[in-house]
N, C-alpha and C. Protein backbone atom coordinates (compact mmCIF):
# COMPACT_ATOMS: atom_id res chain seq x y z
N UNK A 1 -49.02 4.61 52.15
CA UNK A 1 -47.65 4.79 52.64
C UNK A 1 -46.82 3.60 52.18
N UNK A 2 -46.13 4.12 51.48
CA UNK A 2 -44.51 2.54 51.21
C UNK A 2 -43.92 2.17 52.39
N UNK A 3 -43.77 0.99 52.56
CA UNK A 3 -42.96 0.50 53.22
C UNK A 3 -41.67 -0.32 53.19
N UNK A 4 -40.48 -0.48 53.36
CA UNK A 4 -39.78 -1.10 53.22
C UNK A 4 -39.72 -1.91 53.97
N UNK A 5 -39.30 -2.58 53.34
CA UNK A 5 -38.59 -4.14 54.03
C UNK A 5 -36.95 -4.12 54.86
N UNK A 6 -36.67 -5.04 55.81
CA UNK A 6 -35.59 -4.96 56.27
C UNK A 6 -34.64 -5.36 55.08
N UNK A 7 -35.17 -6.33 54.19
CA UNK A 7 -34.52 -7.08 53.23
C UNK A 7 -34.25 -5.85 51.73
N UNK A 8 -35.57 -5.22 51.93
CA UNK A 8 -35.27 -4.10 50.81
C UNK A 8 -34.78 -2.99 50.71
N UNK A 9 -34.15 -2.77 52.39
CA UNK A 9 -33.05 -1.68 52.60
C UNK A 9 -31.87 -1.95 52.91
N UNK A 10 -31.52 -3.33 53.03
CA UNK A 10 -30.01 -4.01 52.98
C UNK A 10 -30.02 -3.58 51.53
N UNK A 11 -30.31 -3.85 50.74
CA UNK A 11 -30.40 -4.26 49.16
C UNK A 11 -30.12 -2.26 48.43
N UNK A 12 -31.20 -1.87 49.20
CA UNK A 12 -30.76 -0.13 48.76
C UNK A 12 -29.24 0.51 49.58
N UNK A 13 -29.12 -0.24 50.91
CA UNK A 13 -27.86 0.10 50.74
C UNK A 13 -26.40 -0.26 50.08
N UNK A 14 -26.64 -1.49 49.77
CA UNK A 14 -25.75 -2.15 48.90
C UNK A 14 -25.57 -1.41 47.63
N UNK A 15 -26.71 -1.05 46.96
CA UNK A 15 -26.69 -0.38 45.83
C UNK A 15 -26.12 1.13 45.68
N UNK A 16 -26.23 1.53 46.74
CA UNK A 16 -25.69 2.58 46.88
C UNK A 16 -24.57 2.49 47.17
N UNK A 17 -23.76 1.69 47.61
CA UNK A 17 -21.74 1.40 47.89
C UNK A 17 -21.43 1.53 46.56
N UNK A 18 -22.04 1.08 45.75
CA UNK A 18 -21.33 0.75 44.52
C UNK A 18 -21.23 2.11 43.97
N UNK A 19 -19.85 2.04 43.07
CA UNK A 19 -19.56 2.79 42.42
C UNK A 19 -20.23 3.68 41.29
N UNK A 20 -20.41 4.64 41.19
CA UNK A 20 -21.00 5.39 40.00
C UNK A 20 -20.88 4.54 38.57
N UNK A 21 -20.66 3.83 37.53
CA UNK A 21 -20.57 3.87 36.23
C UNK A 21 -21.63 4.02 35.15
N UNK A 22 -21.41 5.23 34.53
CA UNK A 22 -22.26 5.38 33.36
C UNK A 22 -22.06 3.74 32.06
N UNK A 23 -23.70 3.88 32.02
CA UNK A 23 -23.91 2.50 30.97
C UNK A 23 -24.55 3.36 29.81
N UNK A 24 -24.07 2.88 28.81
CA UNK A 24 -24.94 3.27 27.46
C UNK A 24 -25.48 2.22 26.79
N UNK A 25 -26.68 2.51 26.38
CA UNK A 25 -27.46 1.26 26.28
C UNK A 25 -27.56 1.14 24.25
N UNK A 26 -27.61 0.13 23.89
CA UNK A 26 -27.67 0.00 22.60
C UNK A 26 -26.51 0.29 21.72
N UNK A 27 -25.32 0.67 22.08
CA UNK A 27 -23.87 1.47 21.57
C UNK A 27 -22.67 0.50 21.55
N UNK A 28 -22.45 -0.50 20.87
CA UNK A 28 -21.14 -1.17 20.71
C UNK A 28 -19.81 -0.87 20.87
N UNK A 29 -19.20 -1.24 22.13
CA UNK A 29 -17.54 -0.89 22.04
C UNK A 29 -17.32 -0.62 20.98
N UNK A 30 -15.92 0.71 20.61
CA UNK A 30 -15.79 0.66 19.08
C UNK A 30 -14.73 -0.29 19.05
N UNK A 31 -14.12 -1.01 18.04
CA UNK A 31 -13.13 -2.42 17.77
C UNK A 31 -11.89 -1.12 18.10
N UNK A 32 -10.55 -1.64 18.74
CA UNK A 32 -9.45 -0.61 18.74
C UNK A 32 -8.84 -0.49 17.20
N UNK A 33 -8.31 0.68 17.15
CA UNK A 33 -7.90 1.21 15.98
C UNK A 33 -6.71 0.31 16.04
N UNK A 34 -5.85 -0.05 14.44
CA UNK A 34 -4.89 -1.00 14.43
C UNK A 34 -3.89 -0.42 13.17
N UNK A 35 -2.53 -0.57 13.07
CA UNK A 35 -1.88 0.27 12.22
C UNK A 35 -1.00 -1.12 11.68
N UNK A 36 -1.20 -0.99 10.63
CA UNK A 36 -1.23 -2.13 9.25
C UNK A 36 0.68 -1.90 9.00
N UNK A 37 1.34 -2.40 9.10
CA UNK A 37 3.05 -2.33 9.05
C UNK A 37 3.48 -3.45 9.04
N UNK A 38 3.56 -4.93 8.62
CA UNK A 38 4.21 -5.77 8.68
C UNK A 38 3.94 -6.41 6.94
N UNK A 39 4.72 -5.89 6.10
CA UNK A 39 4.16 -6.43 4.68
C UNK A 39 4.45 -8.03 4.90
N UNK A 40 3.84 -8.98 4.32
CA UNK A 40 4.30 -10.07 3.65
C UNK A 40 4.48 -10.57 2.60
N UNK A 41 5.54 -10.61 2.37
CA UNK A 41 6.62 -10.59 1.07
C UNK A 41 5.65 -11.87 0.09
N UNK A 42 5.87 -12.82 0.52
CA UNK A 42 5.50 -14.18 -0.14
C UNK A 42 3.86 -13.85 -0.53
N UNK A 43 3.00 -13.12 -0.03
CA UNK A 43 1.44 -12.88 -0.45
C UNK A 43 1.15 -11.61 -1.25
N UNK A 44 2.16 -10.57 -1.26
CA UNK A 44 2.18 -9.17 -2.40
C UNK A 44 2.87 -9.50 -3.53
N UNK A 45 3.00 -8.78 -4.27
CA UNK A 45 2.90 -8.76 -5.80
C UNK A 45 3.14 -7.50 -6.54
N UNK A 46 4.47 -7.14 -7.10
CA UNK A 46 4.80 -5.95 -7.84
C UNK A 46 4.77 -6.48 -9.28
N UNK A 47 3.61 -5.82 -10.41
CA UNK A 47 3.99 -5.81 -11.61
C UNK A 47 3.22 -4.76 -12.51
N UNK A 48 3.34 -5.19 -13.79
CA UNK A 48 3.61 -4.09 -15.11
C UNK A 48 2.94 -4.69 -16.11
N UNK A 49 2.26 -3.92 -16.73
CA UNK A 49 1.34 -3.95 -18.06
C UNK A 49 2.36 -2.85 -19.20
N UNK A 50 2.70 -3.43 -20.62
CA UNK A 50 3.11 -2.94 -21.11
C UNK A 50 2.56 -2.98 -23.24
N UNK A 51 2.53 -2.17 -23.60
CA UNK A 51 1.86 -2.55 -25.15
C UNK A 51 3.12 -2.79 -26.32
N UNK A 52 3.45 -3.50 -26.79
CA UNK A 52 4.54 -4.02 -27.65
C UNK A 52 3.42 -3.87 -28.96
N UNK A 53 4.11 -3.21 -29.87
CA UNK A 53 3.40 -3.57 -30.81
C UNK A 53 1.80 -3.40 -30.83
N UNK A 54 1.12 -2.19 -29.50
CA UNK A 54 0.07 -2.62 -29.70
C UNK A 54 -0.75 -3.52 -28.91
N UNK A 55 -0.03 -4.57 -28.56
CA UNK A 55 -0.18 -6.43 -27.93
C UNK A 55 0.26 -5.87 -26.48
N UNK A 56 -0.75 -6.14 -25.36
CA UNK A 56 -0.42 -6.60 -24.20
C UNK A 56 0.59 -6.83 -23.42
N UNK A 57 1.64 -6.46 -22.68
CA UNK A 57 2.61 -7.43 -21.92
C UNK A 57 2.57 -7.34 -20.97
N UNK A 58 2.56 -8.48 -20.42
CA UNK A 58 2.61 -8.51 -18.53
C UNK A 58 3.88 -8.88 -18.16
N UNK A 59 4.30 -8.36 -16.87
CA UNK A 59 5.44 -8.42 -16.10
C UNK A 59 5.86 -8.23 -14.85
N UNK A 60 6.26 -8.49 -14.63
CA UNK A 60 6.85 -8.44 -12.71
C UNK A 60 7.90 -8.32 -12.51
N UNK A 61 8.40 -7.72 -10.80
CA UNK A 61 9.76 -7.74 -10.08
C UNK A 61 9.05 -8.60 -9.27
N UNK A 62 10.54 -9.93 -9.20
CA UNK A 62 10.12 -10.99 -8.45
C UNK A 62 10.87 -10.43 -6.90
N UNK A 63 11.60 -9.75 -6.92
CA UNK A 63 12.03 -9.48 -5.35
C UNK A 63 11.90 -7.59 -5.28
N UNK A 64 11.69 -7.47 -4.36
CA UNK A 64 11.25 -5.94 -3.84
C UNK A 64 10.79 -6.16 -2.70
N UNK A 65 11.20 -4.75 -1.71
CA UNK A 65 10.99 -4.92 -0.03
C UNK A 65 10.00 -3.26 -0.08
N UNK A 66 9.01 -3.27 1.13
CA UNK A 66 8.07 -2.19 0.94
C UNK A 66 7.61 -2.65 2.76
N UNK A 67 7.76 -1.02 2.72
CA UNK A 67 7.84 -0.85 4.20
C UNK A 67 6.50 0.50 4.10
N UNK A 68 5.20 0.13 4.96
CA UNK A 68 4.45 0.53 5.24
C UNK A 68 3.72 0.38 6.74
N UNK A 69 2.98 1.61 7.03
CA UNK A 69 2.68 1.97 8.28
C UNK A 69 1.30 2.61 7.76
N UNK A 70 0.15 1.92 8.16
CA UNK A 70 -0.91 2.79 7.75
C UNK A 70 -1.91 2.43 8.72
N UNK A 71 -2.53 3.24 9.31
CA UNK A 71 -4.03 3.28 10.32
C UNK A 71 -4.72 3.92 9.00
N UNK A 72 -5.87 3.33 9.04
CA UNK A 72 -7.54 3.36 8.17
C UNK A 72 -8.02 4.92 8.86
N UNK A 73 -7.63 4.48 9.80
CA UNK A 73 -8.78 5.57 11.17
C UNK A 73 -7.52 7.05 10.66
N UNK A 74 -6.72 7.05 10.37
CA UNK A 74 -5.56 8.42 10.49
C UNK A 74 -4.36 8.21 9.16
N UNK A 75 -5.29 7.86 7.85
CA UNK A 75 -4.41 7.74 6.88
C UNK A 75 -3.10 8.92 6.14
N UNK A 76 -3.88 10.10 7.04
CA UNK A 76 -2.48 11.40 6.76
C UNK A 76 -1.42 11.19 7.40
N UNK A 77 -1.42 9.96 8.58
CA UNK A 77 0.15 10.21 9.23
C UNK A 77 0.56 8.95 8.86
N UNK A 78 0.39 8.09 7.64
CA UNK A 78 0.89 7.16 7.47
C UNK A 78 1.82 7.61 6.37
N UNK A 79 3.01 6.26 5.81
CA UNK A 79 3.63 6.55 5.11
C UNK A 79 3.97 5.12 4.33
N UNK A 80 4.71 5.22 2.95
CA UNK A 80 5.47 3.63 2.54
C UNK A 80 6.41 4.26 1.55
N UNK A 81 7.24 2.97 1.26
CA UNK A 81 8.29 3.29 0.93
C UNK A 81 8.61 1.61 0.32
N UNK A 82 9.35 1.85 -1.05
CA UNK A 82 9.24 0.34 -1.67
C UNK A 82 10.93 0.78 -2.23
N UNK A 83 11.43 -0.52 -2.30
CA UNK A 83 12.72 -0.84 -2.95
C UNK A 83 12.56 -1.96 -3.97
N UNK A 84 13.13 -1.49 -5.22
CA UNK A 84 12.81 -2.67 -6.23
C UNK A 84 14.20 -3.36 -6.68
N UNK A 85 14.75 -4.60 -6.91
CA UNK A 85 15.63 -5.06 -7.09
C UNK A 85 15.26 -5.22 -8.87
N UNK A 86 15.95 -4.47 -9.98
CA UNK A 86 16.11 -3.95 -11.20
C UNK A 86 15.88 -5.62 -11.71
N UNK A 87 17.38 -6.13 -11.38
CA UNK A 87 17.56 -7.16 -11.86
C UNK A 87 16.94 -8.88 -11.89
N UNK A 88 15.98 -8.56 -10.91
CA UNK A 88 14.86 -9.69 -10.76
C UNK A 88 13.62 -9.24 -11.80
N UNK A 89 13.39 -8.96 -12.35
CA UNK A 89 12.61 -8.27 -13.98
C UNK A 89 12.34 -9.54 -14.36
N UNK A 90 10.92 -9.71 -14.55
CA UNK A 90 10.17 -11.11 -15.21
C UNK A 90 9.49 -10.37 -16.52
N UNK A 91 10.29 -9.92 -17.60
CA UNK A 91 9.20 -9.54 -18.26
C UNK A 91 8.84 -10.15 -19.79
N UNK A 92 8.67 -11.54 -19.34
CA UNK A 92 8.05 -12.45 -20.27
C UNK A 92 9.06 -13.66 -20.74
N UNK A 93 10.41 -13.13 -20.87
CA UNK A 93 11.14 -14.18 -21.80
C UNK A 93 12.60 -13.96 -21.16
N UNK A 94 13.36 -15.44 -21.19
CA UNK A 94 15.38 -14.76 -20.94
C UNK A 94 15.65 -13.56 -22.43
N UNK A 95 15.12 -13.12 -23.00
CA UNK A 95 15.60 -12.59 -24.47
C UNK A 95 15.10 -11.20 -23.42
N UNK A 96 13.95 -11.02 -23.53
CA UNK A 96 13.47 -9.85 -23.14
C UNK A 96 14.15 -9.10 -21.22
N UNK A 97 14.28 -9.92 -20.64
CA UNK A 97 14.95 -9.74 -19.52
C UNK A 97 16.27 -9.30 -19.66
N UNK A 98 16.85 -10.25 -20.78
CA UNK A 98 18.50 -9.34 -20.48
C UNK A 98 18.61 -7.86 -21.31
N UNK A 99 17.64 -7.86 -22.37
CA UNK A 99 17.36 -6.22 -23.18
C UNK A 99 17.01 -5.52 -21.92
N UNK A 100 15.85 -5.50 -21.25
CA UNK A 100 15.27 -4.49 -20.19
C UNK A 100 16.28 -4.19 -19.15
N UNK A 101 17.40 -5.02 -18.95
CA UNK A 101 18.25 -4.78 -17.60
C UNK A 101 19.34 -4.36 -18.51
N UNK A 102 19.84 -3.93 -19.62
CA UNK A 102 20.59 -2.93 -20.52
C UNK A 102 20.19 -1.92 -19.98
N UNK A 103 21.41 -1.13 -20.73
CA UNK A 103 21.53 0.39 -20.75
C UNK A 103 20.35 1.10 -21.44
N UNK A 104 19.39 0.80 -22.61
CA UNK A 104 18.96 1.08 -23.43
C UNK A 104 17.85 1.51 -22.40
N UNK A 105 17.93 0.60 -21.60
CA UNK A 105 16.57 0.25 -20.58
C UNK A 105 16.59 0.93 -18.71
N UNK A 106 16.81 -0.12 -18.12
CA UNK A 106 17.13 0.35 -16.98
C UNK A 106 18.22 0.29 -16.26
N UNK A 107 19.36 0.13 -17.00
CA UNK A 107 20.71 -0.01 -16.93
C UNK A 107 21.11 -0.45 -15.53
N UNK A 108 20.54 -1.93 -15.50
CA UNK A 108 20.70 -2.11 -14.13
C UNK A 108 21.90 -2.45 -13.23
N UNK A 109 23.69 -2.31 -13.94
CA UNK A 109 24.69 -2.20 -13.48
C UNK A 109 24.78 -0.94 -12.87
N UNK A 110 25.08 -0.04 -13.44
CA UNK A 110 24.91 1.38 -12.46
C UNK A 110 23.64 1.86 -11.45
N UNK A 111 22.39 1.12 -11.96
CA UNK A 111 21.04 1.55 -11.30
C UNK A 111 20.43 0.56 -10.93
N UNK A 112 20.88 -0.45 -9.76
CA UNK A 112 20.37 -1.57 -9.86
C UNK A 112 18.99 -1.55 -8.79
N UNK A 113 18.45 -0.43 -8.32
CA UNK A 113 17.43 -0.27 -7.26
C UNK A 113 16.58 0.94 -7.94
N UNK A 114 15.48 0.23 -8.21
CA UNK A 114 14.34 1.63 -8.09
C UNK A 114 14.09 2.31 -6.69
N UNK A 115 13.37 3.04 -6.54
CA UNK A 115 13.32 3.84 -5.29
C UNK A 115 11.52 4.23 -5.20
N UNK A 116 10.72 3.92 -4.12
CA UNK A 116 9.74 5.09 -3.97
C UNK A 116 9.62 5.15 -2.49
N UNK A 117 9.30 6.61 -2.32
CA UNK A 117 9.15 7.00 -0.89
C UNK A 117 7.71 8.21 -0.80
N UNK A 118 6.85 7.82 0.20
CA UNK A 118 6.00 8.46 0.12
C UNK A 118 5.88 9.80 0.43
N UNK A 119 5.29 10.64 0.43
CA UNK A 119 5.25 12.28 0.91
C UNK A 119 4.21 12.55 1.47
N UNK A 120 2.85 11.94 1.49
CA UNK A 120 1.79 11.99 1.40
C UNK A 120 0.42 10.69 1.15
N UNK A 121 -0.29 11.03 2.18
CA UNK A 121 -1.62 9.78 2.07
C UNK A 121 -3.03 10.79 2.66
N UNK A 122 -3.87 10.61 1.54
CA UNK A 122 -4.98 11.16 1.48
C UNK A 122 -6.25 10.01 1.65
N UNK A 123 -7.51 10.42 2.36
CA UNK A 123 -8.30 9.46 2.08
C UNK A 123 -9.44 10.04 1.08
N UNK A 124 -10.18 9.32 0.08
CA UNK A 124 -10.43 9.93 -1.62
C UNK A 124 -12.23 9.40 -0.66
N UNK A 125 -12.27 8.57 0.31
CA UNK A 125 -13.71 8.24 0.78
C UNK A 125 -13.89 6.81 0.56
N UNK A 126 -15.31 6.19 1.32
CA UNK A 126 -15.00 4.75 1.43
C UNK A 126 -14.13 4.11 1.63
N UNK A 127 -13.41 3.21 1.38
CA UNK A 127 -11.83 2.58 0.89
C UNK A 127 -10.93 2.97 0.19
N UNK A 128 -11.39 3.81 -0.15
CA UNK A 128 -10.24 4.37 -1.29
C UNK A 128 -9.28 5.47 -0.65
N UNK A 129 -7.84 5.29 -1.14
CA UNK A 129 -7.00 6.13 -0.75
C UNK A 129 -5.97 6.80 -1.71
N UNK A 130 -4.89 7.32 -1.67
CA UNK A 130 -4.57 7.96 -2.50
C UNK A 130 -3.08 8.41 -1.87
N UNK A 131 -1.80 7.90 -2.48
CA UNK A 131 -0.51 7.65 -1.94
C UNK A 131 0.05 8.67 -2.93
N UNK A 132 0.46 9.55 -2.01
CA UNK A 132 1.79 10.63 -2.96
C UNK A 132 3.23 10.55 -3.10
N UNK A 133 4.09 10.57 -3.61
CA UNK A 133 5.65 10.46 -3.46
C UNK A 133 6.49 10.66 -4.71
N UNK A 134 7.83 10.50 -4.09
CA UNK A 134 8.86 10.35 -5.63
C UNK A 134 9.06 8.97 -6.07
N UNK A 135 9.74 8.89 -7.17
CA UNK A 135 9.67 7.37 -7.79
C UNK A 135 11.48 8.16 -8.24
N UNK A 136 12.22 7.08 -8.01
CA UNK A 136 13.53 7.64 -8.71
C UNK A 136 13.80 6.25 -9.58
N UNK A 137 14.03 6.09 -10.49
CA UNK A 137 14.71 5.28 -11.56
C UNK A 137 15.66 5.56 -12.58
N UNK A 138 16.82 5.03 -12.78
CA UNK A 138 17.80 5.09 -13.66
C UNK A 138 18.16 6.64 -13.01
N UNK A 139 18.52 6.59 -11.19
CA UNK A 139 18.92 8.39 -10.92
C UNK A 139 18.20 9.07 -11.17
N UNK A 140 16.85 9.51 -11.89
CA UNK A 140 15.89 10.16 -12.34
C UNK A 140 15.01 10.32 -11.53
N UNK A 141 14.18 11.46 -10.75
CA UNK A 141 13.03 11.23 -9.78
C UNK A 141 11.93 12.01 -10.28
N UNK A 142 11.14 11.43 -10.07
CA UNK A 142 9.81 11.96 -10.71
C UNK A 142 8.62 12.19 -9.79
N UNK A 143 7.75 12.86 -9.31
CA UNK A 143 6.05 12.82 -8.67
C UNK A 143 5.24 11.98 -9.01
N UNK A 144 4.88 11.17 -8.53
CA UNK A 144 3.93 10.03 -8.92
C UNK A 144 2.79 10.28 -7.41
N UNK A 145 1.51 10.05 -8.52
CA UNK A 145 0.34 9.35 -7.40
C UNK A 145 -0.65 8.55 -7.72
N UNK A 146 -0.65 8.07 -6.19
CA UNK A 146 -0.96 6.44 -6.89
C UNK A 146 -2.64 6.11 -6.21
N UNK A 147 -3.32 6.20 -7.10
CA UNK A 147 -4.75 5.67 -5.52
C UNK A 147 -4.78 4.43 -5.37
N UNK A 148 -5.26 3.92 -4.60
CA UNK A 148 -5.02 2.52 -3.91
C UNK A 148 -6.42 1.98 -2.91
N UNK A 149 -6.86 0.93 -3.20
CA UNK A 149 -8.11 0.35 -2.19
C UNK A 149 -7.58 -0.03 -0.98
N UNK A 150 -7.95 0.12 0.20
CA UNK A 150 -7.88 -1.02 1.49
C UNK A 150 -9.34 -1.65 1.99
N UNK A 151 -8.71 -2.82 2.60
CA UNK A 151 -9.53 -3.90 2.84
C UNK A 151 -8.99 -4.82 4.13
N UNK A 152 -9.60 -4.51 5.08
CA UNK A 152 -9.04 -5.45 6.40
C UNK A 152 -9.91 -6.49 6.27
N UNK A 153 -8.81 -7.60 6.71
CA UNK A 153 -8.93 -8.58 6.57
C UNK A 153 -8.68 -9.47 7.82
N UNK A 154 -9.27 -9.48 8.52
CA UNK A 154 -9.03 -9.76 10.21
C UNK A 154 -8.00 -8.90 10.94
N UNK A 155 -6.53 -9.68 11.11
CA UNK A 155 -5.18 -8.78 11.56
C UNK A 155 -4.55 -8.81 10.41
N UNK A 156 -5.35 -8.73 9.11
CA UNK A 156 -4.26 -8.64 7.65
C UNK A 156 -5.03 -7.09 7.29
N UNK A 157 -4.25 -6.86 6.23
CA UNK A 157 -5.25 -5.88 5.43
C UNK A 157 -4.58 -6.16 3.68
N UNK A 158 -5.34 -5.88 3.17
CA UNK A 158 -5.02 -6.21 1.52
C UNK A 158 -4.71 -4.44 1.20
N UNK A 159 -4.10 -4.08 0.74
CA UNK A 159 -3.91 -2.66 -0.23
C UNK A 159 -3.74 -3.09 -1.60
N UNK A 160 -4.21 -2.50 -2.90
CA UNK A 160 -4.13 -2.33 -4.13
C UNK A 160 -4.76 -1.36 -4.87
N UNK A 161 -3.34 -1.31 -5.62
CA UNK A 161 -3.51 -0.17 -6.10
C UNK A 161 -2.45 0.13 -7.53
N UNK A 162 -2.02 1.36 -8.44
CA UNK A 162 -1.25 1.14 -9.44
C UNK A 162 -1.18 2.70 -9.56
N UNK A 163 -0.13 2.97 -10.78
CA UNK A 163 -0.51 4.63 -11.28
C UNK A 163 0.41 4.04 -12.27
N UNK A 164 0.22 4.83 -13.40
CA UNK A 164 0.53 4.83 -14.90
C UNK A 164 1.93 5.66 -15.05
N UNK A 165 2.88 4.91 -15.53
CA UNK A 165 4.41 5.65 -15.21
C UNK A 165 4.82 5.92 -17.36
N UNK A 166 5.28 7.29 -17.61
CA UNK A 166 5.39 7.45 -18.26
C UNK A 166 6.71 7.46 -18.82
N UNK A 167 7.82 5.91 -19.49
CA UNK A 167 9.03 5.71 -19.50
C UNK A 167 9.93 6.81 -19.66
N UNK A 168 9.46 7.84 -20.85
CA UNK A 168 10.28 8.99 -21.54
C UNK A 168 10.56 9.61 -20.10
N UNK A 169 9.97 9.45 -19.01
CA UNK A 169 10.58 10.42 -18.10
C UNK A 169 11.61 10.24 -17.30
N UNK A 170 11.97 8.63 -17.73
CA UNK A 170 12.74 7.82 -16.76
C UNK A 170 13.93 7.41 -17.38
N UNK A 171 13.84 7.88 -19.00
CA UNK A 171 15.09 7.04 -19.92
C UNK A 171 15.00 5.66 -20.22
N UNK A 172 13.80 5.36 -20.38
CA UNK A 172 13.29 3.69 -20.08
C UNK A 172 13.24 3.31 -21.96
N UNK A 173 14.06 2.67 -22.24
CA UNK A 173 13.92 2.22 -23.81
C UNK A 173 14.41 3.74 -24.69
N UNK A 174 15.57 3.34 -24.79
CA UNK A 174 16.23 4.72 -25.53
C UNK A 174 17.09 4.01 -26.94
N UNK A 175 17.59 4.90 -27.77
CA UNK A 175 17.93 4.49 -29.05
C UNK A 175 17.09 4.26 -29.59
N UNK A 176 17.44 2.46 -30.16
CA UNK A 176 16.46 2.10 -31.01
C UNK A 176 15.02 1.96 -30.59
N UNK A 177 14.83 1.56 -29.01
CA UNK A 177 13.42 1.77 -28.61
C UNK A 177 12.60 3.06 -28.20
N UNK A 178 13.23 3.79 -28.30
CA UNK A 178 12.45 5.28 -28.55
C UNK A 178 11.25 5.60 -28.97
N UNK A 179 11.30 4.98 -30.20
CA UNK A 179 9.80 5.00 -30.91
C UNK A 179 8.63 4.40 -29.85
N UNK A 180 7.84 5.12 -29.77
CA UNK A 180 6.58 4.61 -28.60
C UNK A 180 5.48 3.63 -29.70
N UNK A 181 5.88 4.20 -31.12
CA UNK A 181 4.80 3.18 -31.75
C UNK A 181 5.26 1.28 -31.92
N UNK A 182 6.29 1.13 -31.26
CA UNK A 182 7.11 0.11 -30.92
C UNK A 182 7.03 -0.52 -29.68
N UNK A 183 7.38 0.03 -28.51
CA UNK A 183 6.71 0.54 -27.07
C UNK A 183 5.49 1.03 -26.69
N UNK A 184 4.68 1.43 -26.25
CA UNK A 184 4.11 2.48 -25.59
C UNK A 184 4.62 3.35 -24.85
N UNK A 185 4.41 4.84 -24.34
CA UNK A 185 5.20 5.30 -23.61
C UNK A 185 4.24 4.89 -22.25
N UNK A 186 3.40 5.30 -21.78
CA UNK A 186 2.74 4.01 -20.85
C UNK A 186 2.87 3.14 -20.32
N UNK A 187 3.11 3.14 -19.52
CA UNK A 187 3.31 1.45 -18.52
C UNK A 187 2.48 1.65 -17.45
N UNK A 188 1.82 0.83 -16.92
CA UNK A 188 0.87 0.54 -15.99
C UNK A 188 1.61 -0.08 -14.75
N UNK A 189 1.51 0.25 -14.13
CA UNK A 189 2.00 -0.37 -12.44
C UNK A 189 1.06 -0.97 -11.55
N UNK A 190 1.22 -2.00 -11.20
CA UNK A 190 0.28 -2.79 -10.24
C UNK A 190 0.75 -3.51 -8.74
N UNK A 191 -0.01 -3.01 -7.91
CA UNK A 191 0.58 -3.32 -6.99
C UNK A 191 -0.57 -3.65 -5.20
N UNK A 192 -0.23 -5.04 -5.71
CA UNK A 192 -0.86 -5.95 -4.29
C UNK A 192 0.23 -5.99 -3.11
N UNK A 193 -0.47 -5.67 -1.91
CA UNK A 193 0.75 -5.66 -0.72
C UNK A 193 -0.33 -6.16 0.48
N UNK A 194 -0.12 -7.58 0.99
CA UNK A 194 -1.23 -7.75 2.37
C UNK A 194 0.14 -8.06 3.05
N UNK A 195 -0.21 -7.11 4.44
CA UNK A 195 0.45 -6.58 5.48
C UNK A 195 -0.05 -6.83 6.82
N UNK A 196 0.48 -7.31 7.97
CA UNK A 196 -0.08 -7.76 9.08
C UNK A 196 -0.30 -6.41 9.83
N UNK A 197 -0.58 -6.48 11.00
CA UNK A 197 -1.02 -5.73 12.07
C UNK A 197 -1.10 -5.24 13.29
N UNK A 198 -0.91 -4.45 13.89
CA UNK A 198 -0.12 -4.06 15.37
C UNK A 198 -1.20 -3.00 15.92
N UNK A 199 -1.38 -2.80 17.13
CA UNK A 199 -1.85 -2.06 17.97
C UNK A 199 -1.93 -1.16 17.59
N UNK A 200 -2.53 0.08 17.30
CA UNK A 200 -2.13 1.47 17.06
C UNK A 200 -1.92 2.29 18.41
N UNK A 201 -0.47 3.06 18.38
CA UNK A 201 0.21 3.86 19.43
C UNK A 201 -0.76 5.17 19.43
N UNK A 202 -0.91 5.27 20.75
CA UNK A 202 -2.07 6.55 20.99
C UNK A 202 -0.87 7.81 21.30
């Protein structure tokens, strides 16, 4: 026959006041989901690969603003959206900068803002993602998609990513630069953006 103790039925009734809570044993809180929206300007990076002749050229917009909202965990309801200032164009030399911000080029008196706005965010698996939208330049809008890596980085996250923009569609080097064996019609787009971090709204 068991017996209890006076001491070991204080103790069973105590245990019994307490509240019900289910414990799961071996199962880690999951970390809260967090939605990536605060770019920082001074740590991203907009630029351009271009073939002259054949030869390499690298280039950049030194000012551009890009407004993004992205959860990892729910990348279909995110979105971004970038503004490029024409006339900040680093693309190699003062000779070559004031040709590219011509008419010939991206005529950046009448068109002094590129445009992209997203339509669409897919996830491709792992890290990898995949950004849909228009690109408007020189008034011109075009479908572009772009895949892109993410990478959290405590309360940062790194995105990069690029898509290959084809000038003839944009009026980009006209007249005498027409010829693509002069140009490429090709240009490469590159694009680093680390962005801080906020709560994600349930």
């Amino acid at each position: 026959m068991i017996r209890f103790t006076p001491n070991a039925l204080m103790l069973a009734a105590a245990l019994a006041a307490l509240p019900l809570t289910p414990m799961v044993m071996g199962t880690a809180q999951a970390a809260p989901a967090v939605t990536y929206n605060a770019v920082q300007p001074a740590q991203s990076h907009l630029g351009f690969v271009f073939k002259q002749m054949n030869v390499p050229v690298e280039g950049k917009f030194n000012r551009f603003a890009a407004q993004i909202d992205f959860n990892p965990a729910k990348p279909e309801a995110g979105h971004a959206a970038f503004t490029v200032d024409i006339a900040s164009i680093d693309a190699g030399s003062a000779e070559a900068n004031g040709e590219v911000v011509g008419k010939n080029w991206f005529n950046a008196k009448a068109f002094p803002q590129a445009r992209f706005v997203s339509t669409g965010i897919k996830a491709l698996g792992g890290n990898r993602y995949q950004v849909a939208g228009n690109l408007t330049i020189k008034g011109r809008s075009r479908p572009v998609a772009a895949p892109f890596t993410f990478t959290a980085q405590g309360a940062q996250g790194a995105f990069d990513g690029g898509f290959v923009l084809k000038r003839a569609d944009f009026g980009l080097g006209e007249g005498e630069w027409a010829d693509f064996s002069t140009v490429a019609n090709e240009i490469q787009i590159k694009v680093h953006l680390l962005a801080g971090s906020s709560p994600a709204k349930k």
